[in-house]
Protein backbone atom coordinates (compact mmCIF):
# COMPACT_ATOMS: atom_id res chain seq x y z
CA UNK A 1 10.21 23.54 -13.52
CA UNK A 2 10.23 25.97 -10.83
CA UNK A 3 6.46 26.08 -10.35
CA UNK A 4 6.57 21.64 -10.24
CA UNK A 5 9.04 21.87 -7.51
CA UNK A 6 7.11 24.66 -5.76
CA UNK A 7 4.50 22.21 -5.86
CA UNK A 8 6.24 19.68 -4.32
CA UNK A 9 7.77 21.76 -1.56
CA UNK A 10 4.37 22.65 -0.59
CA UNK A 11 2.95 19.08 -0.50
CA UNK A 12 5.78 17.66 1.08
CA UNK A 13 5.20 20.27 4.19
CA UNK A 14 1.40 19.16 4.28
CA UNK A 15 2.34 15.89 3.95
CA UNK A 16 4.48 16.07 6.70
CA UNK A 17 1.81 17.73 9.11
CA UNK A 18 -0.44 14.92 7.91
CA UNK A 19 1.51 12.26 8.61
CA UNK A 20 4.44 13.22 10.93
CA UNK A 21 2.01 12.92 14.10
CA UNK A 22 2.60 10.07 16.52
CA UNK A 23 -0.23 8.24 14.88
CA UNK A 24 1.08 8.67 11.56
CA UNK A 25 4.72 7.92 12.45
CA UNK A 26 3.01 5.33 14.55
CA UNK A 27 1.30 3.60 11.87
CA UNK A 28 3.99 4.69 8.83
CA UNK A 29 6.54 2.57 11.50
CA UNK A 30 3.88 -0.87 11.58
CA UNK A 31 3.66 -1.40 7.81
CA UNK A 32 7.33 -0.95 6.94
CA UNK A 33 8.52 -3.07 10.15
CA UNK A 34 5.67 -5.54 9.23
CA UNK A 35 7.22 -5.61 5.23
CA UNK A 36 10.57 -5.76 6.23
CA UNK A 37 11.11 -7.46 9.28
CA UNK A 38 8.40 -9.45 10.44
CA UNK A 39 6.97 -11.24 7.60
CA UNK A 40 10.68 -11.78 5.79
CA UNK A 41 11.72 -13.43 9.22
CA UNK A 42 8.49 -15.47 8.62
CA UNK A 43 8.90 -16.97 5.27
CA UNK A 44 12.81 -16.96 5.04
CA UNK A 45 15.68 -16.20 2.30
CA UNK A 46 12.74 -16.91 -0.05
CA UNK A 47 11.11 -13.27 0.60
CA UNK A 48 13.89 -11.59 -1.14
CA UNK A 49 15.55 -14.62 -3.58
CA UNK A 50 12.32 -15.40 -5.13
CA UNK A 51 10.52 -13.48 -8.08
CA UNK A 52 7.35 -12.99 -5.43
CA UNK A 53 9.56 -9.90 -3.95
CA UNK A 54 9.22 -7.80 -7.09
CA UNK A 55 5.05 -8.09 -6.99
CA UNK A 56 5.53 -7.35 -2.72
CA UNK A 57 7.27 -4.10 -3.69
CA UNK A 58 5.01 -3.12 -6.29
CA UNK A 59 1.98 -3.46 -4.46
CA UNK A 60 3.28 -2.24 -0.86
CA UNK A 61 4.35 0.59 -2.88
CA UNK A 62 0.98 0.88 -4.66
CA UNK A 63 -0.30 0.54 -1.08
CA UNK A 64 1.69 3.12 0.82
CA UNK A 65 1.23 6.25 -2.08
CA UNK A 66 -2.76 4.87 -1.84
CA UNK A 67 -3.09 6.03 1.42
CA UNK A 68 -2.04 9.65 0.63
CA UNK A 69 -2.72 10.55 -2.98
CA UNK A 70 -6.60 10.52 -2.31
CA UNK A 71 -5.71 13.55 -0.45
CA UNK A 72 -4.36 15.69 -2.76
CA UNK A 73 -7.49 17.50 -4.03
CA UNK A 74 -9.94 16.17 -2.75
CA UNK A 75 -8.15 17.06 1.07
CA UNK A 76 -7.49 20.26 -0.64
CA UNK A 77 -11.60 20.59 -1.20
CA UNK A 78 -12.74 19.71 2.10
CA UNK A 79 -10.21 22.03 3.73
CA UNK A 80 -11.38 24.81 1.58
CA UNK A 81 -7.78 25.47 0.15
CA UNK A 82 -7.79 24.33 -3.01
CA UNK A 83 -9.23 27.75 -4.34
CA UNK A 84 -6.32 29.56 -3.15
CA UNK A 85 -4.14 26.85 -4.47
CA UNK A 86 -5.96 27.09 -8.04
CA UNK A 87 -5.83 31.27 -7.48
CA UNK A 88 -2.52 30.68 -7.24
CA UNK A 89 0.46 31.63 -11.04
CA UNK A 90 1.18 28.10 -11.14
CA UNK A 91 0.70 26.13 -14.43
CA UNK A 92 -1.80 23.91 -14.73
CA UNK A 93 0.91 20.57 -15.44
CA UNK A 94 2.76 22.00 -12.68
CA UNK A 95 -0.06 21.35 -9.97
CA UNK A 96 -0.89 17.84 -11.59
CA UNK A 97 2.88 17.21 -11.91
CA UNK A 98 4.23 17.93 -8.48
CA UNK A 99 0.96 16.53 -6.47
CA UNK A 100 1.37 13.43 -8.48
CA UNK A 101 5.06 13.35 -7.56
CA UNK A 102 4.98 13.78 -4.52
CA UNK A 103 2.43 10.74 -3.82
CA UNK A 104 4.64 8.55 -6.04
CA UNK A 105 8.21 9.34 -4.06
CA UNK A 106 6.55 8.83 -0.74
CA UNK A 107 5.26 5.08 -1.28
CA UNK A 108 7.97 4.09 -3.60
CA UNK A 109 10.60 5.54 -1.08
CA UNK A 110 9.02 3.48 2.12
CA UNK A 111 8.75 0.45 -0.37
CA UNK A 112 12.27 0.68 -1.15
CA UNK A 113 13.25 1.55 2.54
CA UNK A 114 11.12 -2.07 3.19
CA UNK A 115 12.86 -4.02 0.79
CA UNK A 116 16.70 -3.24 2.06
CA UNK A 117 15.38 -3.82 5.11
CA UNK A 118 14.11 -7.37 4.81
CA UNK A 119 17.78 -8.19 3.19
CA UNK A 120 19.56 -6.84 5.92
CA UNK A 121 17.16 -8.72 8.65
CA UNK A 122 17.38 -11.73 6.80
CA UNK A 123 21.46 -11.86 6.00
CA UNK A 124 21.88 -10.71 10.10
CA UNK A 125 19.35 -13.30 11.70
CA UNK A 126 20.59 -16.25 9.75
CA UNK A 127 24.32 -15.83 10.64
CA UNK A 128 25.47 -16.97 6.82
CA UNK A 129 26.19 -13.69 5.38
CA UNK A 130 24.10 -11.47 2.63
CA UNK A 131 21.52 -12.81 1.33
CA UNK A 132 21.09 -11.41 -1.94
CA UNK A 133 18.35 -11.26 -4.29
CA UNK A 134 19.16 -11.78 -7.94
CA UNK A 135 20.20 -8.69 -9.87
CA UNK A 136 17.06 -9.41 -12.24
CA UNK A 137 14.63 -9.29 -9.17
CA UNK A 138 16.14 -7.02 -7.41
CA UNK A 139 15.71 -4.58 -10.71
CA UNK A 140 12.34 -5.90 -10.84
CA UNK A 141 11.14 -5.37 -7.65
CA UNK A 142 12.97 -1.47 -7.79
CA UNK A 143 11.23 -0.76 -11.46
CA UNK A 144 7.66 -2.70 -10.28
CA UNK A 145 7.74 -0.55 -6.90
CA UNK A 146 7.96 2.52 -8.93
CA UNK A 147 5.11 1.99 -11.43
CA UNK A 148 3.14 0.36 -8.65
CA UNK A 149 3.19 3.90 -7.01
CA UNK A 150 2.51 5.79 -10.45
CA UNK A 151 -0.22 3.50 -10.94
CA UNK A 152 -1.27 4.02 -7.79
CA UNK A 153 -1.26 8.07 -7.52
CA UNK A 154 -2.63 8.33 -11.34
CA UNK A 155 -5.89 6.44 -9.97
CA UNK A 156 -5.82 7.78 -7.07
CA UNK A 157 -5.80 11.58 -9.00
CA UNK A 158 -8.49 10.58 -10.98
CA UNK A 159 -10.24 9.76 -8.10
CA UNK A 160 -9.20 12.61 -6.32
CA UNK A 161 -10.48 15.44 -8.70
CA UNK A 162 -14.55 15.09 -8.28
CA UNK A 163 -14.28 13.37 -5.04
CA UNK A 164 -16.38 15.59 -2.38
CA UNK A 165 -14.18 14.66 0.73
CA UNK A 166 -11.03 12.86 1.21
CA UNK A 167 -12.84 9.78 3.07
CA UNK A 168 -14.50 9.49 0.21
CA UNK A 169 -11.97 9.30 -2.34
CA UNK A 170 -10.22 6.77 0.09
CA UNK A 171 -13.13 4.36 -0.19
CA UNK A 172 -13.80 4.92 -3.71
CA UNK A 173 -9.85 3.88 -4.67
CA UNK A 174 -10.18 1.35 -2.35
CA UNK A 175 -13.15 -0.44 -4.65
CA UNK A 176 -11.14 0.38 -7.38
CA UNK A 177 -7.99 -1.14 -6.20
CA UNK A 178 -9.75 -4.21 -5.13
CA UNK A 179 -12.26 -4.68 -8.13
CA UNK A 180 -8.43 -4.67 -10.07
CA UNK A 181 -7.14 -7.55 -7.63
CA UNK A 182 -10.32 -9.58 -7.56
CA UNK A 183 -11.06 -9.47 -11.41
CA UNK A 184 -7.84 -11.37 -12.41
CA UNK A 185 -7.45 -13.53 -8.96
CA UNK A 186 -11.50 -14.69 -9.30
CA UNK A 187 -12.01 -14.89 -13.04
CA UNK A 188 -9.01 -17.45 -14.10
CA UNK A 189 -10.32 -20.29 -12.53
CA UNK A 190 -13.32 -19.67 -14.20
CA UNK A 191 -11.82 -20.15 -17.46
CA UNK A 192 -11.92 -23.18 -19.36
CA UNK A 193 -9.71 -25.88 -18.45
CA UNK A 194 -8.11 -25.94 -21.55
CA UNK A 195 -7.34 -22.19 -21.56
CA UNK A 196 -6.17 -22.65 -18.26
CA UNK A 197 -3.48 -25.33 -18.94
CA UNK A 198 -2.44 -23.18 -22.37
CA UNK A 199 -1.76 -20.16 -20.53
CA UNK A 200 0.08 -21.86 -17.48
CA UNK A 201 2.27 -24.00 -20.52
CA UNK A 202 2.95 -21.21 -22.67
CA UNK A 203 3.90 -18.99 -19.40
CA UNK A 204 6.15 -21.81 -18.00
CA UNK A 205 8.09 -22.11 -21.07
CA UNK A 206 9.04 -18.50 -21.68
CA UNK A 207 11.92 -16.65 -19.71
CA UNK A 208 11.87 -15.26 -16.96
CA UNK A 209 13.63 -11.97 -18.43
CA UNK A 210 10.98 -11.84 -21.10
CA UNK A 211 7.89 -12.29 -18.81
CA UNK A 212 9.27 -9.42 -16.56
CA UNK A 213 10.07 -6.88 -19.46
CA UNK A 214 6.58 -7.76 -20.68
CA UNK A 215 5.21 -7.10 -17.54
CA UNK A 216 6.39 -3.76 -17.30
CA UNK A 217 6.02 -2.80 -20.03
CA UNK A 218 2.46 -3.34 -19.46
CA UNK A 219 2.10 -1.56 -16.14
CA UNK A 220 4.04 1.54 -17.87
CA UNK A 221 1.36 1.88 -21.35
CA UNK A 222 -1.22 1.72 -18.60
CA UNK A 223 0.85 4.17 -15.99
CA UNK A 224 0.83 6.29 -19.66
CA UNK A 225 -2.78 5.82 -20.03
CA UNK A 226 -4.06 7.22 -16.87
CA UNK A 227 -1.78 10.26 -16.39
CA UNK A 228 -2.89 10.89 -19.90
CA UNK A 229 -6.75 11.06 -18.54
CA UNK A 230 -5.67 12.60 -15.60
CA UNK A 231 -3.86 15.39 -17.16
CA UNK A 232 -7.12 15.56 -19.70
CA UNK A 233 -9.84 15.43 -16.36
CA UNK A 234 -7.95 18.27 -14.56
CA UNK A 235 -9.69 21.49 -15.68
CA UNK A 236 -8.86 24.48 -13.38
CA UNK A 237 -12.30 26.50 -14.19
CA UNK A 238 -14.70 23.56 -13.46
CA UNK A 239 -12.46 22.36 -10.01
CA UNK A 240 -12.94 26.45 -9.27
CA UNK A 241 -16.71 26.13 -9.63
CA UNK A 242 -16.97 22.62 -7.76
């Protein structure tokens, strides 16, 4: 335990050099305004009452730890630190652990900090009082935000690890990431119409509690899954000789 949270203290110092900068802040201060202010005031109570807020979480979540996780050995590689880190009497699980961590509490935190946000823009601009989502959603959109972000940082690890340069691993989780949205989003319509009409029936008539406990429970095996290979990819002798 004390050599995870070492980890952490020493990513959340680099991560704050990283990104504390005016640019960063600069940047950090666009998405979350643009997630919670601008594009709730856009679309209405309906950004935070409707099940479509617990997918905006998750992925903005996904989104934000995506844009540091690629960094965390792959930065470490092209700085020419990451021998001194691996030199270093930390555990093996602590170094996976604590980088991993670290990614996940940063873009689940900003995704939560963007949620509250849009509820407390929306319930002060329309004058009617809070506008509240329902406890289901709002539990949904918490619990999707947070394996969003793990699914996010265990690619991104994976990734990571043999990637030569941070750009790099950037662009590759980027494909990756993308190949994962346009798979689903381009291959249902090519479905039979038939299957296509089952699946939108059989979905229609089940509950809403049901298809969201299925959901995550799917996004958490596969969360599993890839800290499992990520934890079985990170060998400290072959990252030495890379």
């Amino acid at each position: 335990m004390n050599d995870f949270l070492t980890v952490i203290w020493k990513e959340l110092r680099e991560l704050r050099s990283l990104q504390g900068t005016r640019p960063g802040l600069l940047r950090l201060g666009i998405v979350v305004g643009l997630f919670g202010v601008v594009l709730p005031l856009q679309h209405g109570p309906a950004w935070v009452v409707s099940p479509a807020s617990m997918f905006v979480i998750g992925w903005l979540a996904l989104f934000l730890t995506g844009t540091v996780i690629p960094d965390t050995f792959a930065g470490e590689r092209e700085r020419h630190t990451l021998e001194t880190l691996l030199s270093m009497p930390l555990s093996d699980r602590a170094i996976l652990a604590g980088k991993t961590t670290t990614g996940v509490l940063y873009g689940w935190s900003l995704a939560i900090v963007a949620y509250v946000l849009s509820i407390v823009a929306l319930s002060q601009h329309g004058g009617q009082g809070w506008i509240l989502p329902r406890p289901l959603f709002a539990i949904g959109a918490v619990t999707m935000g947070f394996l969003g972000a793990w699914l996010s940082a265990g690619v991104g690890v994976l990734v990571s690890l043999r990637a030569a340069t941070a750009r790099q691993a950037y662009q590759t989780l980027n494909i990756s990431f993308l190949l994962i949205i346009l798979v689903p989003t381009l291959g249902f319509p090519l479905l039979p119409v038939s299957w296509r009409r089952a699946a939108t029936a059989g979905l229609a008539g089940v509950d809403d509690r049901i298809l969201l406990l299925v959901l995550l429970c799917f996004l958490f095996l596969v969360d599993i899954a890839i800290a499992f290979a990520a934890s079985r990819r990170f060998q400290r002798a072959r990252l030495i000789l890379d």
